[in-house]
Protein backbone atom coordinates (compact mmCIF):
# COMPACT_ATOMS: atom_id res chain seq x y z
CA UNK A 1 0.00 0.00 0.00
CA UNK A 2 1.46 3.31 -0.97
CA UNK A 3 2.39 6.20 2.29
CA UNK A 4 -0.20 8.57 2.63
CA UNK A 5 1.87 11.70 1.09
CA UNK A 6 1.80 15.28 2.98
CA UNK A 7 1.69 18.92 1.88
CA UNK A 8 4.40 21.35 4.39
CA UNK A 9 2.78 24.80 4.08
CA UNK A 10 4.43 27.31 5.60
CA UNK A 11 2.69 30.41 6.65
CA UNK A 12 0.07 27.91 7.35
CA UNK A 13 -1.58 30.27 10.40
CA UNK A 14 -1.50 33.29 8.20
CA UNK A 15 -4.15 34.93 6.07
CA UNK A 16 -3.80 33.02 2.70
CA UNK A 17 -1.97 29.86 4.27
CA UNK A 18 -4.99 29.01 6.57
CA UNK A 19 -7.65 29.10 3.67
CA UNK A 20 -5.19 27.41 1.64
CA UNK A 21 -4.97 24.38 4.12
CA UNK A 22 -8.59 24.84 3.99
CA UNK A 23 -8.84 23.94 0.71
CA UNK A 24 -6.02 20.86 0.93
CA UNK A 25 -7.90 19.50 3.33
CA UNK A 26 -11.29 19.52 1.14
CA UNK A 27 -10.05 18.91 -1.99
CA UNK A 28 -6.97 16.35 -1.72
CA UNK A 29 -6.16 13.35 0.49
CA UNK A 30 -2.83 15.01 2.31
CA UNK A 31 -1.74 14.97 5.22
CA UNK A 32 -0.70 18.65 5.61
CA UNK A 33 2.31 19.77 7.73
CA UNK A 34 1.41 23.66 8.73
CA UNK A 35 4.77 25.23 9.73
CA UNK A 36 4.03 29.29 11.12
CA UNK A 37 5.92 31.50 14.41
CA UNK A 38 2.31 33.36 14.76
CA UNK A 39 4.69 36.73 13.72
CA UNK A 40 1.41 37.85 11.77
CA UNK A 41 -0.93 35.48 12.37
CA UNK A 42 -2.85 33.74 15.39
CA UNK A 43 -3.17 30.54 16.76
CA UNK A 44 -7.10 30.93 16.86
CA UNK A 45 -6.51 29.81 12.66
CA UNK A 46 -5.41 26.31 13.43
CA UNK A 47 -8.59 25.68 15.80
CA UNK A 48 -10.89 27.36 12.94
CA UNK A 49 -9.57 25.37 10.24
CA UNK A 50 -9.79 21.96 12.36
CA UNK A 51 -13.31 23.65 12.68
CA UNK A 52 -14.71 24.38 9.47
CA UNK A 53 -12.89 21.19 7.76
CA UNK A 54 -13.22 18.40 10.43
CA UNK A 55 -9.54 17.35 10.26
CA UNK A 56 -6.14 17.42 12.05
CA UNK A 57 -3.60 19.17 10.75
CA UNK A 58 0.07 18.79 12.08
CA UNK A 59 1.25 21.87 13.48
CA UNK A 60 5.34 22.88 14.03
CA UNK A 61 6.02 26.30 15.82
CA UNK A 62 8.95 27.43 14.16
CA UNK A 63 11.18 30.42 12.63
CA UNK A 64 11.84 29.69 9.47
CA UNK A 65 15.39 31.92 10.01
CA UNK A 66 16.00 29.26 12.10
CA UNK A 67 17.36 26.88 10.37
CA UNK A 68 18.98 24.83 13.18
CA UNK A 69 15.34 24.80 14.54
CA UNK A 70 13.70 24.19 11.12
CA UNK A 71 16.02 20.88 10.64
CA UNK A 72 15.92 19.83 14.19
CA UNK A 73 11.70 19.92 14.30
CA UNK A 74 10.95 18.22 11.23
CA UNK A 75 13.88 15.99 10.73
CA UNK A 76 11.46 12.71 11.14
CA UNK A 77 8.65 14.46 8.54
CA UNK A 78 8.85 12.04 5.31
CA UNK A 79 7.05 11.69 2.43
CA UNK A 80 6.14 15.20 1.37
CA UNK A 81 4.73 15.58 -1.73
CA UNK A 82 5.06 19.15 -2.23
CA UNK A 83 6.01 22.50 -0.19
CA UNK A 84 3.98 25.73 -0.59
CA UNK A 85 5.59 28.32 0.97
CA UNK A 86 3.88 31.61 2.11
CA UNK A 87 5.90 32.87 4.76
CA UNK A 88 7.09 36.26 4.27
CA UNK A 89 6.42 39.60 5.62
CA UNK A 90 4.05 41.56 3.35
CA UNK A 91 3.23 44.98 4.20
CA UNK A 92 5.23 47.59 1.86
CA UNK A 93 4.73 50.66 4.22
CA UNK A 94 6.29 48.65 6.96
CA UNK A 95 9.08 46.95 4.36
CA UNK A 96 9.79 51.23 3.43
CA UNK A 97 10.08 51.93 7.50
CA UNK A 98 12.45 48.36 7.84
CA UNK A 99 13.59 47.11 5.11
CA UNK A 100 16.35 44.83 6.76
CA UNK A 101 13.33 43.25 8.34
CA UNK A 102 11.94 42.50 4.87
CA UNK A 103 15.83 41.44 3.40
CA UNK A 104 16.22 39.50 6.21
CA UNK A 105 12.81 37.26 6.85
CA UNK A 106 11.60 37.05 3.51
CA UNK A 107 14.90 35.98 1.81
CA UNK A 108 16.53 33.75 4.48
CA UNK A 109 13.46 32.01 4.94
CA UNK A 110 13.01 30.94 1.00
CA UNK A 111 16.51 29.84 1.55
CA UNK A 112 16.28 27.51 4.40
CA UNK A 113 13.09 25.85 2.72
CA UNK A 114 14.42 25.34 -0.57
CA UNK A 115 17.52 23.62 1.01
CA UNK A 116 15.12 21.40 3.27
CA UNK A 117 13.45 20.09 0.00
CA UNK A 118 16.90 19.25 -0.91
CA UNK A 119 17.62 17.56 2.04
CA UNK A 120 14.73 15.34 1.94
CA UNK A 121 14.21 15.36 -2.26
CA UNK A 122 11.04 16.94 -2.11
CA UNK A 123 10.79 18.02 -5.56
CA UNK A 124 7.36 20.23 -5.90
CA UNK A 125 7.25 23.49 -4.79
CA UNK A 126 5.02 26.40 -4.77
CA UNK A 127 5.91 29.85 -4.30
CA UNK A 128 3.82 32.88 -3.41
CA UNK A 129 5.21 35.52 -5.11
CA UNK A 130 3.10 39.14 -6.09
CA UNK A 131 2.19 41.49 -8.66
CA UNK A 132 4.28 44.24 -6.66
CA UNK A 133 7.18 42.08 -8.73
CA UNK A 134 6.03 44.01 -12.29
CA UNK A 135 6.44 47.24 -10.30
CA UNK A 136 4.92 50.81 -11.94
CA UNK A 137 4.17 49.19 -15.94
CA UNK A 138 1.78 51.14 -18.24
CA UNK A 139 0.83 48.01 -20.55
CA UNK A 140 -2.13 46.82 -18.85
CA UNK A 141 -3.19 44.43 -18.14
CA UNK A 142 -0.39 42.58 -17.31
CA UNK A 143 1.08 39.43 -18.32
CA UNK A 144 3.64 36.35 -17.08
CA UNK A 145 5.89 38.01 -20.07
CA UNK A 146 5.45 41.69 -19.17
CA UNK A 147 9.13 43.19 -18.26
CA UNK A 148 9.37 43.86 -14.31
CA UNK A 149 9.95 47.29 -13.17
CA UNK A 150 11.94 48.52 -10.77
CA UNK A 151 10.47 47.69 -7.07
CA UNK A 152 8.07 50.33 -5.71
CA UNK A 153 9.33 49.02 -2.60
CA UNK A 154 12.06 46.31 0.02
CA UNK A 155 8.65 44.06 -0.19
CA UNK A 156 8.37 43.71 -4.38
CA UNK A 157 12.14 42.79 -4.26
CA UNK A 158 11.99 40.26 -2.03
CA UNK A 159 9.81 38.89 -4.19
CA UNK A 160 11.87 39.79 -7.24
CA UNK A 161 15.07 38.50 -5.63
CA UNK A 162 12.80 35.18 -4.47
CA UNK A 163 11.69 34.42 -7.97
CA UNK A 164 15.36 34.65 -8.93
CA UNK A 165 15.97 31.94 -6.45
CA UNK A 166 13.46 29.64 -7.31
CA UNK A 167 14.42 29.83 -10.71
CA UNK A 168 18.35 29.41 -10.02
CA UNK A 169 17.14 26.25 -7.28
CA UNK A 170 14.92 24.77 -10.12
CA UNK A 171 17.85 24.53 -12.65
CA UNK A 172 20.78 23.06 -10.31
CA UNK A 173 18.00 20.58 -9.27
CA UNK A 174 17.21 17.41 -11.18
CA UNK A 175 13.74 16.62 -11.01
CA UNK A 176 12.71 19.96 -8.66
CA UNK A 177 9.45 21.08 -10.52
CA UNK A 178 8.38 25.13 -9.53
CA UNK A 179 5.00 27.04 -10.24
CA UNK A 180 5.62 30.56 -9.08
CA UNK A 181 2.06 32.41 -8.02
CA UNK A 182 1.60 36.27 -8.59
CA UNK A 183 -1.28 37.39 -6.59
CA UNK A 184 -2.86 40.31 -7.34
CA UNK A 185 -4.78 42.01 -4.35
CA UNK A 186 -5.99 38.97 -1.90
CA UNK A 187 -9.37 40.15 -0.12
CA UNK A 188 -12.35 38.29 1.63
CA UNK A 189 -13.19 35.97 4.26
CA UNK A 190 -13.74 32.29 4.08
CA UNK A 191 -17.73 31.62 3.30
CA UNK A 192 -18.34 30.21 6.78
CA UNK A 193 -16.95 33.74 8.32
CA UNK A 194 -15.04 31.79 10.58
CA UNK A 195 -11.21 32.58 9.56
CA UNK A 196 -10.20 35.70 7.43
CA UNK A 197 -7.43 38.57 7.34
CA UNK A 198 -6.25 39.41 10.43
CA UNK A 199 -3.06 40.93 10.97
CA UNK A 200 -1.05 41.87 13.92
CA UNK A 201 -1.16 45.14 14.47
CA UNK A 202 -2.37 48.29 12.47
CA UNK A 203 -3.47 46.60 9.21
CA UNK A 204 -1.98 48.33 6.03
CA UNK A 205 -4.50 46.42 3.34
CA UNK A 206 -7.28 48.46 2.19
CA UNK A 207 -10.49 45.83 2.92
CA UNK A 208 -9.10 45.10 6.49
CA UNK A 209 -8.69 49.17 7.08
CA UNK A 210 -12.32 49.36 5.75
CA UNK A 211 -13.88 47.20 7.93
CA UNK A 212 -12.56 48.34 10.65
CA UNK A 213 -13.33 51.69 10.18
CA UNK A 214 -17.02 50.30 9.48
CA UNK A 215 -17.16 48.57 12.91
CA UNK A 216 -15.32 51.55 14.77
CA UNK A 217 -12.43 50.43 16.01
CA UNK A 218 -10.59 52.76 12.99
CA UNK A 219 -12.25 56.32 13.97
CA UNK A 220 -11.76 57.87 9.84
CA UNK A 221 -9.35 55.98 7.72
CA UNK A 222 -7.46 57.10 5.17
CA UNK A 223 -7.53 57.00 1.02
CA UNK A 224 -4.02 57.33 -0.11
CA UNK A 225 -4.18 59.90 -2.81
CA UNK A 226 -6.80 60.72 -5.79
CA UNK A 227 -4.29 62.85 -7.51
CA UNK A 228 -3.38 59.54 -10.03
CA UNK A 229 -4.10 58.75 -13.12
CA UNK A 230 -6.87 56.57 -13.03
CA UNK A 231 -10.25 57.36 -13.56
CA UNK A 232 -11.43 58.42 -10.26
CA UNK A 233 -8.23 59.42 -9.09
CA UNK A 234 -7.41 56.56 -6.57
CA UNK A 235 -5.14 53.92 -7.29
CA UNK A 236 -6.14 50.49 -9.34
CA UNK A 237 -5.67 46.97 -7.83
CA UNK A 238 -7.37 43.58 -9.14
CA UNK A 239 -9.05 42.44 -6.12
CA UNK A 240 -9.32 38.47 -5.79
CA UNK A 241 -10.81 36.56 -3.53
CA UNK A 242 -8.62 34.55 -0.82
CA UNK A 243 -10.68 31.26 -1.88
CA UNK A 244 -10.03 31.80 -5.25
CA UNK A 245 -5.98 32.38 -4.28
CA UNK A 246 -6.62 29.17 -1.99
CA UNK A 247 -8.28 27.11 -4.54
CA UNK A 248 -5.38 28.08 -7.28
CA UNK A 249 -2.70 26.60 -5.12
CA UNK A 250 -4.32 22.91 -5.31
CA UNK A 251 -4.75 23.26 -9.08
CA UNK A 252 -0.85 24.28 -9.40
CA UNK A 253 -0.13 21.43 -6.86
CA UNK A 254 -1.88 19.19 -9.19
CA UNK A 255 -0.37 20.36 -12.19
CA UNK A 256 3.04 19.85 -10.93
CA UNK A 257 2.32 16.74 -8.71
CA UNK A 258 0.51 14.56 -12.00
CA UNK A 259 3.45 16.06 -14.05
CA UNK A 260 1.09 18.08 -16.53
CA UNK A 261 4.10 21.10 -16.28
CA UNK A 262 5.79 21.10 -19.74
CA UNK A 263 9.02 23.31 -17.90
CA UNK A 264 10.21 22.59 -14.22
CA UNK A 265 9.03 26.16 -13.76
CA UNK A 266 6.00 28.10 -14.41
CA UNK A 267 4.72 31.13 -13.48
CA UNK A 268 0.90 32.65 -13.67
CA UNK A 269 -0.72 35.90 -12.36
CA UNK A 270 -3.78 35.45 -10.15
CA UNK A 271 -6.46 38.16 -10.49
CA UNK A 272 -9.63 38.81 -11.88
CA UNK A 273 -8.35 40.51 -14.67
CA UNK A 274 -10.61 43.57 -13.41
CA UNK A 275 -9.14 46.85 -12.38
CA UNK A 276 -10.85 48.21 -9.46
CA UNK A 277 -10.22 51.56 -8.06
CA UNK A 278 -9.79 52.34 -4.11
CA UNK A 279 -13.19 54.77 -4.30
CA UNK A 280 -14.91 51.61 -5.45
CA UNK A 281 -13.86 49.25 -3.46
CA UNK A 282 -15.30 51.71 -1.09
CA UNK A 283 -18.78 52.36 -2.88
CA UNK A 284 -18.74 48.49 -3.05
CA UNK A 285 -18.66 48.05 0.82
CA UNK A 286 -20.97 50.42 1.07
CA UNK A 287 -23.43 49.37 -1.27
CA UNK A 288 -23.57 45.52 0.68
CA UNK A 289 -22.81 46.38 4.12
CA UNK A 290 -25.38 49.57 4.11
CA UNK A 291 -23.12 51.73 5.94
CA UNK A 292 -21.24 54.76 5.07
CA UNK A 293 -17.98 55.04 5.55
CA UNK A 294 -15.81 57.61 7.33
CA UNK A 295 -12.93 58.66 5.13
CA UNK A 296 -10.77 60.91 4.10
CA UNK A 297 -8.46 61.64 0.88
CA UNK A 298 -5.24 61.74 2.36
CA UNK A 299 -1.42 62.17 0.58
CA UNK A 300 -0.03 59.74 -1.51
CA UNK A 301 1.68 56.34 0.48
CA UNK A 302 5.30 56.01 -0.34
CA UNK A 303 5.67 52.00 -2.07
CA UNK A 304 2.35 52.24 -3.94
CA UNK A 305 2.44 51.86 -8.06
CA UNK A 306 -0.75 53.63 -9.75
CA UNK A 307 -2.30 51.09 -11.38
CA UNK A 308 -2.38 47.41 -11.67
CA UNK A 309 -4.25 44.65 -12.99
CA UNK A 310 -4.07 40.86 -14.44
CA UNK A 311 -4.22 39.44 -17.18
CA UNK A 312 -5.13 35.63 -15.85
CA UNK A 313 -5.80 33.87 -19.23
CA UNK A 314 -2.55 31.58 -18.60
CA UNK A 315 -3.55 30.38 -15.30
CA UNK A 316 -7.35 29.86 -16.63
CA UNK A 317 -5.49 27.85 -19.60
CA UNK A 318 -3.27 25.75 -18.09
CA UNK A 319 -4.62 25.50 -14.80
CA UNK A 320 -8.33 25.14 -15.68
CA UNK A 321 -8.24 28.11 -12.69
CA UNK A 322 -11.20 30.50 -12.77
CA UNK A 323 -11.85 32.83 -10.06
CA UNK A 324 -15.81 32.44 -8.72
CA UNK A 325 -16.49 35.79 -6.79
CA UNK A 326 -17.15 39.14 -7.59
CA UNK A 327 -16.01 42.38 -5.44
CA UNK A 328 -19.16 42.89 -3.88
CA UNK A 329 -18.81 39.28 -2.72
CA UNK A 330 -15.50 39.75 -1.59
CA UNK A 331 -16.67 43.00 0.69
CA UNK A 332 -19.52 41.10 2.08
CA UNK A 333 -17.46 37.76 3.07
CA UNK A 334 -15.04 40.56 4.77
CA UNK A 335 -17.37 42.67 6.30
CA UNK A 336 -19.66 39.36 7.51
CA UNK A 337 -15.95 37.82 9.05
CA UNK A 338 -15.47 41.38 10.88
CA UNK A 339 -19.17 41.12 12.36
CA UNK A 340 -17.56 37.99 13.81
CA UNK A 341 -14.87 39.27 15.68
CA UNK A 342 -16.68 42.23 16.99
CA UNK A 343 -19.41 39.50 18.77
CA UNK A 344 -16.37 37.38 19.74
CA UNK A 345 -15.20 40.42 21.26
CA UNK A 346 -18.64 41.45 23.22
CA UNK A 347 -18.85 37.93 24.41
């Protein structure tokens, strides 16, 4: 009888690694290995996903700058099938105010877990990489072959320098197959409202900022400029689900996994494919929540490009990938997972 195979996803406790696991443990048969140091995330996620999905998940407290620790805690862990790796710090404002924090986590930690897949020949990996990679570009939208830009910001070239390492891993590597992921703008909750965004500290994404400043704990927040030149002013992002993120992973898992990869390394944007600006995404929460928010126009935010948006066709192609919800979704799954921490918090 063949070993049940695992999944190690790191970040697993964070925002896009929990719904990820989520999905694993719906759609697949692995075991899955969740490796996180709760540095932005919470150990609520592991209980919630164990929650909403029924199952166990194995769980490893660790730094992935740690290598000593890394090695040490999962030296018995075999038969892995396949690595995603999330962890990385992933606010720009903060990555402007510390960049050696960014250099130093998001780097040294894609180092350490490419060279445990070559200690123990795992040989499928995904990496979560980011549209902040193409930097300011004015052919929209974008695709996998558009030219990258100078980084906006320490974040984007982490993620830069990352993909570089993938890249230079997957070609010393015999048999190492890649997919590399560019998210666009990850927003939402999970559908059950039970485990969604929430970061330690002041949150620097727009939808988290909104809701907060919905359910008062944000007294006015804050719209980063409407001096650009978009059509309203405010930047443009492709907002995408979390689900839709989460449910990309297993199809690029698959792909890579049943060998359906023509190249040991791929790359595809994730995104809608729809530009939406800031004011909408406001006028959206609005419109499903029934509130009205308190903001302001404020100056422009150091790190931020104009305008950005996907073009997804190659991950809808060769992933049969197509993202299910719309923005107004999106704002109601966040606002709905918000409503549940606020009667958490009364309780």
């Amino acid at each position: 009888m063949k070993k049940r195979e695992s999944i190690i996803v790191t970040g697993g406790a964070g925002y896009i690694g929990s719904h990820t696991i989520i999905e694993l443990l719906q759609q697949t048969n692995y075991d899955i290995i969740s490796i996180d140091n709760y540095s932005n995330s919470h150990e609520s996620a592991n209980a919630n996903i164990e929650k909403i999905t029924g199952k166990k998940i194995n769980f490893f407290n660790v730094d992935l700058c740690d290598k000593d620790s890394l090695n040490t805690q999962l030296k018995d862990v075999k038969d892995v099938a396949g690595v995603i790796h999330f962890a990385a710090f992933k606010s720009v404002p903060e990555s402007v105010a510390d960049p050696l924090l960014y250099y130093h986590n998001n780097i040294e930690s894609l180092v350490n877990i490419l060279d445990l897949c070559k200690q123990k020949n795992i040989t499928n990996f995904i990496f979560s990489s980011s549209c902040s990679v193409y930097g300011n570009i004015n052919d929209l939208p974008v695709t996998e072959d558009s030219v990258l830009g100078k980084a906006e910001s320490p974040y984007a070239y982490t993620k830069q320098v990352g993909e570089q390492m993938v890249s230079a891993f997957t070609k010393t590597i015999k048999g190492f197959n890649a997919v590399t992921l560019r998210y666009f703008n990850p927003v939402g909750a999970h559908i059950s409202a039970q485990i969604g965004e929430l970061p330690i500290g002041p949150p620097t994404s727009l939808v988290p900022i909104i809701t907060r400043t919905a359910i008062g704990i944000i007294p006015k927040m804050s719209v980063h400029g409407n001096d650009y030149s978009t059509r309203d002013g405010s930047c443009v992002r492709d907002y995408i689900h979390v689900s839709d993120i989460a449910d990309a992973h297993i199809k690029a898992l698959q792909y890579v996994v049943e060998g359906k990869n023509k190249n040991p390394l791929f790359l595809f944007n994730l995104g809608t494919g729809k530009g939406v600006t800031v004011l909408e995404a406001i006028n959206s929460f609005e419109k499903v929540s029934g509130l009205k928010l308190n903001y302001e126009i404020g100056p422009r935010r150091g790190g931020d490009v104009e305008a950005i948006y996907a073009n997804n066709s190659l991950a809808k192609q060769e992933l049969n990938w197509e993202p299910k919800y719309t923005i107004d979704e999106m704002m109601l799954s966040a606002w709905k997972w918000q409503e549940y921490l606020s009667k958490l918090t009364t309780n």
